[in-house]
C-alpha atoms as a PDB file:
ATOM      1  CA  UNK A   1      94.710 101.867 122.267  1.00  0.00           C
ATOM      2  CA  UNK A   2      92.316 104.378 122.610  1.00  0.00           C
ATOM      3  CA  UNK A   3      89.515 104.208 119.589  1.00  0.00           C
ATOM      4  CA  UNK A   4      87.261 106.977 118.920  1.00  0.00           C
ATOM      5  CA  UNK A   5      85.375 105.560 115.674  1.00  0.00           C
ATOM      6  CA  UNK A   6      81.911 105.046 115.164  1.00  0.00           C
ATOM      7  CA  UNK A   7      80.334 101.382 116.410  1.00  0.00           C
ATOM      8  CA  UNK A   8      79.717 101.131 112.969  1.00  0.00           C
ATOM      9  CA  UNK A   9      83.134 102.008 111.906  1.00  0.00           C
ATOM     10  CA  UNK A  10      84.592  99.329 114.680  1.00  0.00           C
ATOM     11  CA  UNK A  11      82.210  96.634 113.257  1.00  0.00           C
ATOM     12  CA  UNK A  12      83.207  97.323 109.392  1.00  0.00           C
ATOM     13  CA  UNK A  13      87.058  97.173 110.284  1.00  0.00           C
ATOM     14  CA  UNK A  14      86.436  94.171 112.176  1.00  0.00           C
ATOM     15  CA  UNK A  15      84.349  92.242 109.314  1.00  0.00           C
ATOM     16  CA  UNK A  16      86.943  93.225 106.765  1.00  0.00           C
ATOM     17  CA  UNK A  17      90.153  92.739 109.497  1.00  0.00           C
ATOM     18  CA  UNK A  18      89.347  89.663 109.812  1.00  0.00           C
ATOM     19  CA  UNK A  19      88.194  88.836 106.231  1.00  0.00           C
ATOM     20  CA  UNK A  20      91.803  89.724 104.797  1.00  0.00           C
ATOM     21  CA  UNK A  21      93.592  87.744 107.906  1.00  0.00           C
ATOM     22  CA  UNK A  22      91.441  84.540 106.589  1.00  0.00           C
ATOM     23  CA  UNK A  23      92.029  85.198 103.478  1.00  0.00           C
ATOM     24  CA  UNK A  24      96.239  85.784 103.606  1.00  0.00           C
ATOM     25  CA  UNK A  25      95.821  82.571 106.051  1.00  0.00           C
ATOM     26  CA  UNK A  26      94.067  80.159 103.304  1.00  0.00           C
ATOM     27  CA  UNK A  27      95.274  81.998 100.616  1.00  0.00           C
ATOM     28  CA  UNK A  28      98.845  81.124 101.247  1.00  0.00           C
ATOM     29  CA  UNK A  29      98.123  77.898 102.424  1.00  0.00           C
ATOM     30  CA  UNK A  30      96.670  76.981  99.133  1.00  0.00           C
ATOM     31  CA  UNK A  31      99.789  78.876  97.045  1.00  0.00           C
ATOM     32  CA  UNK A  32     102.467  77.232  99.106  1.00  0.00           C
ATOM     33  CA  UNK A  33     100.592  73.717  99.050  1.00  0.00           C
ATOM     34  CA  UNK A  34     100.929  74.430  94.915  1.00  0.00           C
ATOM     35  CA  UNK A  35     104.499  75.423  94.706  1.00  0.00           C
ATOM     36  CA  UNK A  36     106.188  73.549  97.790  1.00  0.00           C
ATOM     37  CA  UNK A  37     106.083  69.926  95.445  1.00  0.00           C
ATOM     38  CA  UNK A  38     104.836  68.209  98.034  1.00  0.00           C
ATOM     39  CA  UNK A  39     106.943  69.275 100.605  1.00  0.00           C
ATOM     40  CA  UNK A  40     104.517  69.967 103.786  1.00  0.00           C
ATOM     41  CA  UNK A  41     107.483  71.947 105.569  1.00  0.00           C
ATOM     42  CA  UNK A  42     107.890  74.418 102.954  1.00  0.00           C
ATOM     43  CA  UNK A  43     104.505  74.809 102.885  1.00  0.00           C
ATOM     44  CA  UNK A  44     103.913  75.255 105.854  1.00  0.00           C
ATOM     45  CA  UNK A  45     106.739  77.868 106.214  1.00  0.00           C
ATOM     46  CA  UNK A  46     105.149  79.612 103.117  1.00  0.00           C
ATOM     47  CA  UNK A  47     101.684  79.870 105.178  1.00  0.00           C
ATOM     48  CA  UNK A  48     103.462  81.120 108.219  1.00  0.00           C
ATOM     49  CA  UNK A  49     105.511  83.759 106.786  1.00  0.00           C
ATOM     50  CA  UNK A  50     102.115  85.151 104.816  1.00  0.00           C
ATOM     51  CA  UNK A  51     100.175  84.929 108.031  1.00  0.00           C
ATOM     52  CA  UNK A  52     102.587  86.587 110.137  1.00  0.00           C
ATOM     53  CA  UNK A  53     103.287  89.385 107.746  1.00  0.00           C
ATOM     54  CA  UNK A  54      99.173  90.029 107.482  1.00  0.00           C
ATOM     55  CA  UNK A  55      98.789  90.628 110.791  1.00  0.00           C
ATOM     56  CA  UNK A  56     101.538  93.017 111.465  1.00  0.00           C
ATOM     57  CA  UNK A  57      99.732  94.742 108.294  1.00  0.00           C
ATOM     58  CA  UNK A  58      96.379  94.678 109.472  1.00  0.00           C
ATOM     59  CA  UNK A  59      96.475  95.039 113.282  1.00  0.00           C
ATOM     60  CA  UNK A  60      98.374  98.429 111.984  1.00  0.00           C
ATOM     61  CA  UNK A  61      96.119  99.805 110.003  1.00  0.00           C
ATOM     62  CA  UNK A  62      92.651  98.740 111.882  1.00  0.00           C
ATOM     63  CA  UNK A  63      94.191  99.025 115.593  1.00  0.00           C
ATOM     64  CA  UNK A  64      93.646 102.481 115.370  1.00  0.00           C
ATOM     65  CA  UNK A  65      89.715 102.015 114.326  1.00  0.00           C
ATOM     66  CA  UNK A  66      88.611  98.908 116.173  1.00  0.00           C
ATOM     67  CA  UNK A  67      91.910  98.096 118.345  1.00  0.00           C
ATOM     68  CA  UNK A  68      92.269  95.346 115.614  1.00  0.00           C
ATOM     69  CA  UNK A  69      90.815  92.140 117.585  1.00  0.00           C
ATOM     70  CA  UNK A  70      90.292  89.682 114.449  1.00  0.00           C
ATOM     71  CA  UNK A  71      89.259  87.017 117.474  1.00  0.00           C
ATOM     72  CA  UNK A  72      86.192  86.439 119.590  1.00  0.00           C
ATOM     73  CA  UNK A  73      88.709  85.426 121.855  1.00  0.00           C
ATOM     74  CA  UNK A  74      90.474  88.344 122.602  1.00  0.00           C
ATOM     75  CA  UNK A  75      87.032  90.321 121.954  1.00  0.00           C
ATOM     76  CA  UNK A  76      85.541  87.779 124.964  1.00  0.00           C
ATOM     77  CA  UNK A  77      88.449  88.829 127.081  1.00  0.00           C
ATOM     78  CA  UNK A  78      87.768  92.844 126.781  1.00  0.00           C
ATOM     79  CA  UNK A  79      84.362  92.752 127.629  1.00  0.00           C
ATOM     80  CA  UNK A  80      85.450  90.248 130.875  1.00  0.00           C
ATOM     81  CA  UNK A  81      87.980  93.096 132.057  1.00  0.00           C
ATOM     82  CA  UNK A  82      85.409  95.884 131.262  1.00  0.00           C
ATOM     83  CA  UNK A  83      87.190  97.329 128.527  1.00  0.00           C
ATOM     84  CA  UNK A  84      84.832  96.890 126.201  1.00  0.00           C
ATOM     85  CA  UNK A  85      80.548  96.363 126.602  1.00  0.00           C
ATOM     86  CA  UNK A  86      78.787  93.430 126.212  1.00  0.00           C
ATOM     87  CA  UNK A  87      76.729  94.838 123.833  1.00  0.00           C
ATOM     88  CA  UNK A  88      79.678  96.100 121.626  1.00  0.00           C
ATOM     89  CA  UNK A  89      81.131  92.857 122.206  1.00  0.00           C
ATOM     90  CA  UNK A  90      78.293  90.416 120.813  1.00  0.00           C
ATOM     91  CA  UNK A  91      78.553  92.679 117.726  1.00  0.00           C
ATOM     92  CA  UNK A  92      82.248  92.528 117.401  1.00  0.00           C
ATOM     93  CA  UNK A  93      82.288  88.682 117.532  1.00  0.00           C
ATOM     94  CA  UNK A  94      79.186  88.281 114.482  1.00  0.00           C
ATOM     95  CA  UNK A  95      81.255  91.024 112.568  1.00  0.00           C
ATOM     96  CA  UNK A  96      84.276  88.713 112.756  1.00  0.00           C
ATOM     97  CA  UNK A  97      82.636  85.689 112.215  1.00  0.00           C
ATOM     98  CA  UNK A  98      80.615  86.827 109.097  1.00  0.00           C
ATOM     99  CA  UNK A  99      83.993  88.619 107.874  1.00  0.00           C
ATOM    100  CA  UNK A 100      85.949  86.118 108.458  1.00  0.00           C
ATOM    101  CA  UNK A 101      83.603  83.401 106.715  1.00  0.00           C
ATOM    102  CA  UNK A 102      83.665  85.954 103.324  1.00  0.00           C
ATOM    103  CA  UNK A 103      87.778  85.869 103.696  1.00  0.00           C
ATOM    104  CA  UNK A 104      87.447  82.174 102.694  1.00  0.00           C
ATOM    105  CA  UNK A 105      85.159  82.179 100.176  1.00  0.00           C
ATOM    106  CA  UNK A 106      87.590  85.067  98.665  1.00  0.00           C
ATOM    107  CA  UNK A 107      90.417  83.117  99.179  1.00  0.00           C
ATOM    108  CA  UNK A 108      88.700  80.145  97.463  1.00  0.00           C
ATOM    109  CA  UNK A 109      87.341  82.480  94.593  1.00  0.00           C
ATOM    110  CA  UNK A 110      90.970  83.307  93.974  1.00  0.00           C
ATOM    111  CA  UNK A 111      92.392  80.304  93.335  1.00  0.00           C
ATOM    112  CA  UNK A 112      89.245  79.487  91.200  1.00  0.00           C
ATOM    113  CA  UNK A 113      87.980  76.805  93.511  1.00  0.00           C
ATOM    114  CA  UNK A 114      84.205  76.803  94.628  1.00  0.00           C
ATOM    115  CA  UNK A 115      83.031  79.618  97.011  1.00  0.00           C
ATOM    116  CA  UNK A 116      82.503  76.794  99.709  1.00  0.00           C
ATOM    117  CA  UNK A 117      84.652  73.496  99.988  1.00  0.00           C
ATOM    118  CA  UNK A 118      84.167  71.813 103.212  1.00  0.00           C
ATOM    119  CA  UNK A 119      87.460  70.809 104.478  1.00  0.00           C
ATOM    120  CA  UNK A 120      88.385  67.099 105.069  1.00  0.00           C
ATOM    121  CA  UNK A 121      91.145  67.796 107.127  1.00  0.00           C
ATOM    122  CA  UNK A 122      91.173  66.158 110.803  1.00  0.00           C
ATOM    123  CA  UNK A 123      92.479  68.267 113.153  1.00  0.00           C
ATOM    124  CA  UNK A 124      91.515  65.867 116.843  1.00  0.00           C
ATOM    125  CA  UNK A 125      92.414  64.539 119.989  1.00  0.00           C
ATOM    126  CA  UNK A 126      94.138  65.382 123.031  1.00  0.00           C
ATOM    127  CA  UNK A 127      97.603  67.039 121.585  1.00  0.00           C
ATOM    128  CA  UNK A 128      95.445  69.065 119.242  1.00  0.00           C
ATOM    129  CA  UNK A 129      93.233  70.413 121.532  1.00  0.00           C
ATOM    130  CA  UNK A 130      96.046  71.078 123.924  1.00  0.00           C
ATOM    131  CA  UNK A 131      97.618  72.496 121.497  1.00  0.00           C
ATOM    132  CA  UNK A 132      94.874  75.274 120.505  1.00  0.00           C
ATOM    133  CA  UNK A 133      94.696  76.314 124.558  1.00  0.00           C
ATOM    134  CA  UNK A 134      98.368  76.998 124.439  1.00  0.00           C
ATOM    135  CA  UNK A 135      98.240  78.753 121.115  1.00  0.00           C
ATOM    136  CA  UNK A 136      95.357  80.789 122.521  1.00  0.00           C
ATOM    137  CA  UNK A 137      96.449  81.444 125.950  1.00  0.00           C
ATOM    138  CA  UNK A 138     100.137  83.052 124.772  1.00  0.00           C
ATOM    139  CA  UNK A 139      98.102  85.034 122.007  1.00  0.00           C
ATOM    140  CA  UNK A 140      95.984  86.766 124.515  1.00  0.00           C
ATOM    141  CA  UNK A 141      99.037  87.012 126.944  1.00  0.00           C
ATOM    142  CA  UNK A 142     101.125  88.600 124.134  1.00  0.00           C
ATOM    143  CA  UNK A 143      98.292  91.246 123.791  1.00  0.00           C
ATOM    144  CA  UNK A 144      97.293  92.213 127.560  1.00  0.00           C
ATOM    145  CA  UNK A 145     101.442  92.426 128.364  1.00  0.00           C
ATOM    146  CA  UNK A 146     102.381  94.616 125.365  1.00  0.00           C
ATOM    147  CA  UNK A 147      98.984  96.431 124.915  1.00  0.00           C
ATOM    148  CA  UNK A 148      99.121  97.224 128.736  1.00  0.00           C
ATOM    149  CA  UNK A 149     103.124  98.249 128.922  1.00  0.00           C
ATOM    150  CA  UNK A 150     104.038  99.019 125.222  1.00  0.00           C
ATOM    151  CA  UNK A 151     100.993  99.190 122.669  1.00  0.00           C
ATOM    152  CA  UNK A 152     103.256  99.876 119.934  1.00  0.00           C
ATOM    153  CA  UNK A 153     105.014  96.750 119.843  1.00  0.00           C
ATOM    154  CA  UNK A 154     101.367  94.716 119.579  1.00  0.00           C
ATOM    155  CA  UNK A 155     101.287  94.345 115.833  1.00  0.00           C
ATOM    156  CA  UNK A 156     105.286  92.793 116.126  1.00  0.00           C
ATOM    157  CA  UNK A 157     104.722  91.008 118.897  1.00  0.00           C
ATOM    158  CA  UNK A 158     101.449  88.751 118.387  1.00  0.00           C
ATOM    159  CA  UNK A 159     102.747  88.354 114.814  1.00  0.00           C
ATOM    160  CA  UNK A 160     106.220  87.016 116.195  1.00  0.00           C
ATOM    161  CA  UNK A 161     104.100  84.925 118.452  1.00  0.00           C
ATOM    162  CA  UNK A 162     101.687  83.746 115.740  1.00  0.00           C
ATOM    163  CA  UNK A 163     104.357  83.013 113.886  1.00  0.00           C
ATOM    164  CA  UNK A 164     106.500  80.586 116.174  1.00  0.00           C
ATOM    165  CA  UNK A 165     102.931  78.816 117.062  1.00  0.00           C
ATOM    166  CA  UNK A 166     102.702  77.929 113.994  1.00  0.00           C
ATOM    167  CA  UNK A 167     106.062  75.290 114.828  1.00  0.00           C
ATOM    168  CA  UNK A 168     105.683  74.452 118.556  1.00  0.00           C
ATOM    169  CA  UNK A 169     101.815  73.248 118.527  1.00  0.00           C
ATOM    170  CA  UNK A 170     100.538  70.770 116.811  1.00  0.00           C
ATOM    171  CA  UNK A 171      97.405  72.304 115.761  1.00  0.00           C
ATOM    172  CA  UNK A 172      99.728  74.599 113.836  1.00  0.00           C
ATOM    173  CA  UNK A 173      98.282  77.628 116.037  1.00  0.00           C
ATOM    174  CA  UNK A 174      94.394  78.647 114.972  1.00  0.00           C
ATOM    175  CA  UNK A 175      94.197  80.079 118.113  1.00  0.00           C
ATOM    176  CA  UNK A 176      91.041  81.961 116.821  1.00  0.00           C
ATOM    177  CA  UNK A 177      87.383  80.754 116.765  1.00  0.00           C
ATOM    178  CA  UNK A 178      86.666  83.172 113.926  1.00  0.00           C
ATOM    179  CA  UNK A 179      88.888  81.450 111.756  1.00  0.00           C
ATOM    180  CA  UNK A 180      88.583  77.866 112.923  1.00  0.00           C
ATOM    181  CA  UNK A 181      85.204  78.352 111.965  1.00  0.00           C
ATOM    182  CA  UNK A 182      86.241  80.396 108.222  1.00  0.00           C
ATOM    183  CA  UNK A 183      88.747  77.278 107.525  1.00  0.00           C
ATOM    184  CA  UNK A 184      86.670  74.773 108.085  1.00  0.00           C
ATOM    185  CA  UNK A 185      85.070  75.684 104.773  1.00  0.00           C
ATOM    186  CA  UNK A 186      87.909  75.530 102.956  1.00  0.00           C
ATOM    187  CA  UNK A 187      89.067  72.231 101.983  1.00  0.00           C
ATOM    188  CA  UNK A 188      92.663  73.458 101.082  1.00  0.00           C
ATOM    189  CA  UNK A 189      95.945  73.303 102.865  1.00  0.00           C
ATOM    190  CA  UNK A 190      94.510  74.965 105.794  1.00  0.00           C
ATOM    191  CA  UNK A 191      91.622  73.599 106.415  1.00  0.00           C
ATOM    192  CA  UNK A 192      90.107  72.116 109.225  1.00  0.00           C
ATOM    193  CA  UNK A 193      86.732  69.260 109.357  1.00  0.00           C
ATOM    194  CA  UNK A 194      83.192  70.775 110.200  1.00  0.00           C
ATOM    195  CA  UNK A 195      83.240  69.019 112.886  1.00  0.00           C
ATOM    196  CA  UNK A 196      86.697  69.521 114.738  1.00  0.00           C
ATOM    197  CA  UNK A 197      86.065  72.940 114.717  1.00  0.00           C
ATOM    198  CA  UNK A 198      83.960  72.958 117.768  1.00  0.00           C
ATOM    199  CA  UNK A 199      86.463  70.952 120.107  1.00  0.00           C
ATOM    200  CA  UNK A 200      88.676  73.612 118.746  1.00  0.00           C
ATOM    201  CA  UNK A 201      87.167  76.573 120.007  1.00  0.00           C
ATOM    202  CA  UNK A 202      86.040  75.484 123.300  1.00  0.00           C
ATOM    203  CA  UNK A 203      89.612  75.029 123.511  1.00  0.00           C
ATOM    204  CA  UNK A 204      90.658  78.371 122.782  1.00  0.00           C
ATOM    205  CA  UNK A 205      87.661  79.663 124.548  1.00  0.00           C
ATOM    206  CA  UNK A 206      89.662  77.741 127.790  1.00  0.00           C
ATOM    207  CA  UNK A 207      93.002  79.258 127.412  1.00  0.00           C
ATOM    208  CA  UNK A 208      91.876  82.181 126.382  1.00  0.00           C
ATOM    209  CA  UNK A 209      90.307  82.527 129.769  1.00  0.00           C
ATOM    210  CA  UNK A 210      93.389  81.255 131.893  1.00  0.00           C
ATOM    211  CA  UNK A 211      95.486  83.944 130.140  1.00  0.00           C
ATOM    212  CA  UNK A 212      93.352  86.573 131.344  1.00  0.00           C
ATOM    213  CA  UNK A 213      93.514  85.420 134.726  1.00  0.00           C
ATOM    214  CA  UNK A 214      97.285  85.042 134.917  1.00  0.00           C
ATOM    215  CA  UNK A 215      98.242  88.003 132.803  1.00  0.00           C
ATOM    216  CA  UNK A 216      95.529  90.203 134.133  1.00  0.00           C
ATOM    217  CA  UNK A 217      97.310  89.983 137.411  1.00  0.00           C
ATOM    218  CA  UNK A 218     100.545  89.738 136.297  1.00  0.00           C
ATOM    219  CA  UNK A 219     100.332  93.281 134.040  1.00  0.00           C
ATOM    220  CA  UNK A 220      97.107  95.281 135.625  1.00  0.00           C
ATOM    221  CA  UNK A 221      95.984  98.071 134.177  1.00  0.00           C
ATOM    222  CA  UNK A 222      97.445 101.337 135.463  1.00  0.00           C
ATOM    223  CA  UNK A 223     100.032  99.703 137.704  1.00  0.00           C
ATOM    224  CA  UNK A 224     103.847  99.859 137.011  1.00  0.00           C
ATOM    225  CA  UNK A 225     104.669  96.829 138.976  1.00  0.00           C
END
């Protein structure tokens, strides 16, 4: 997508892209965790069906600003491929970061709990952390195949993703080290301990990376086959 907004533009619609995404993410995590009567799975369905719906939503309507990354992740993987500067880059991943930190204390302030609630929740080990690379290395796959063949169909298409990921991983699919690091101060539905968040990105960092290896070559830019 090709964006010709200010850097400062790009930075804002980063901060607050990734602000709302944390807070539809916690938000509905805590409002299905309150209506589902204890039932985890409806819950949980409640949380996915809120998430996926935000980020059709907001990769429409900051895509055309920023190109809508929400994810030091996928942010990492532009400047690796060139398409973005190192220097735009570094300020991309603090604007998500700092955005995404004030989508959970909104989220909190919502639901009139404390700005800040460190989460309890363990999210750790081996099928966790395998779990996040998978999440993370389909999510960036998702985006260089469609945004490289058909950039319309991004916003459907990492949402449908996000969306199944949620089911088939473990980790329920962060997939995003901008809002690991935004739950983890949340101590709600979906949160996520201070200190599993680490393990967690370095996780995503990982598949992250292999997906821009494999789908790099398998859909390169400017090449029909």
């Amino acid at each position: 997508m090709h964006v010709t907004s200010t850097l400062e533009r790009r930075l804002v619609a980063e901060a607050l892209g990734t602000g709302l995404l944390v807070a539809a993410v916690i938000g509905s995590g805590i409002m299905g965790q309150r209506l589902a009567g204890g039932n985890v799975a409806i819950a949980l369905l409640a949380n996915t069906i809120a998430t996926g719906a935000a980020l059709v939503a907001l990769i429409l309507t900051f895509g055309p600003i920023s190109g809508a990354h929400f994810n030091p992740v996928v942010t990492g993987c532009a400047v690796g491929s060139g398409e973005t500067s190192p220097r735009e880059g570094a300020g991309y991943i603090l604007a998500q970061i700092l955005g995404g930190l004030g989508g959970a204390v909104l989220a909190n302030a919502m639901f009139d709990l404390a700005p800040i609630t460190w989460a309890a929740t363990a999210r750790h080990g081996s099928s966790q952390l395998l779990s996040e690379a998978v999440a993370t290395f389909g999510l960036v796959g998702v985006i260089i195949s469609t945004g490289r063949r058909q950039p319309s169909t991004t916003p459907y298409a990492v949402a449908a993703y996000i969306t199944a990921a949620y089911w088939f991983t473990a980790s329920t699919s962060f997939a995003n080290p901008a809002v690991t690091i935004a739950r983890a101060t949340s101590d709600t539905f979906a949160g996520i301990r201070p200190e599993d968040v680490l393990p967690f990105v370095l996780a995503q960092a990982v598949g992250g990376a292999l997906a821009a290896l494999v789908f790099g070559w398998l859909a390169p830019r400017g090449k029909a086959s």
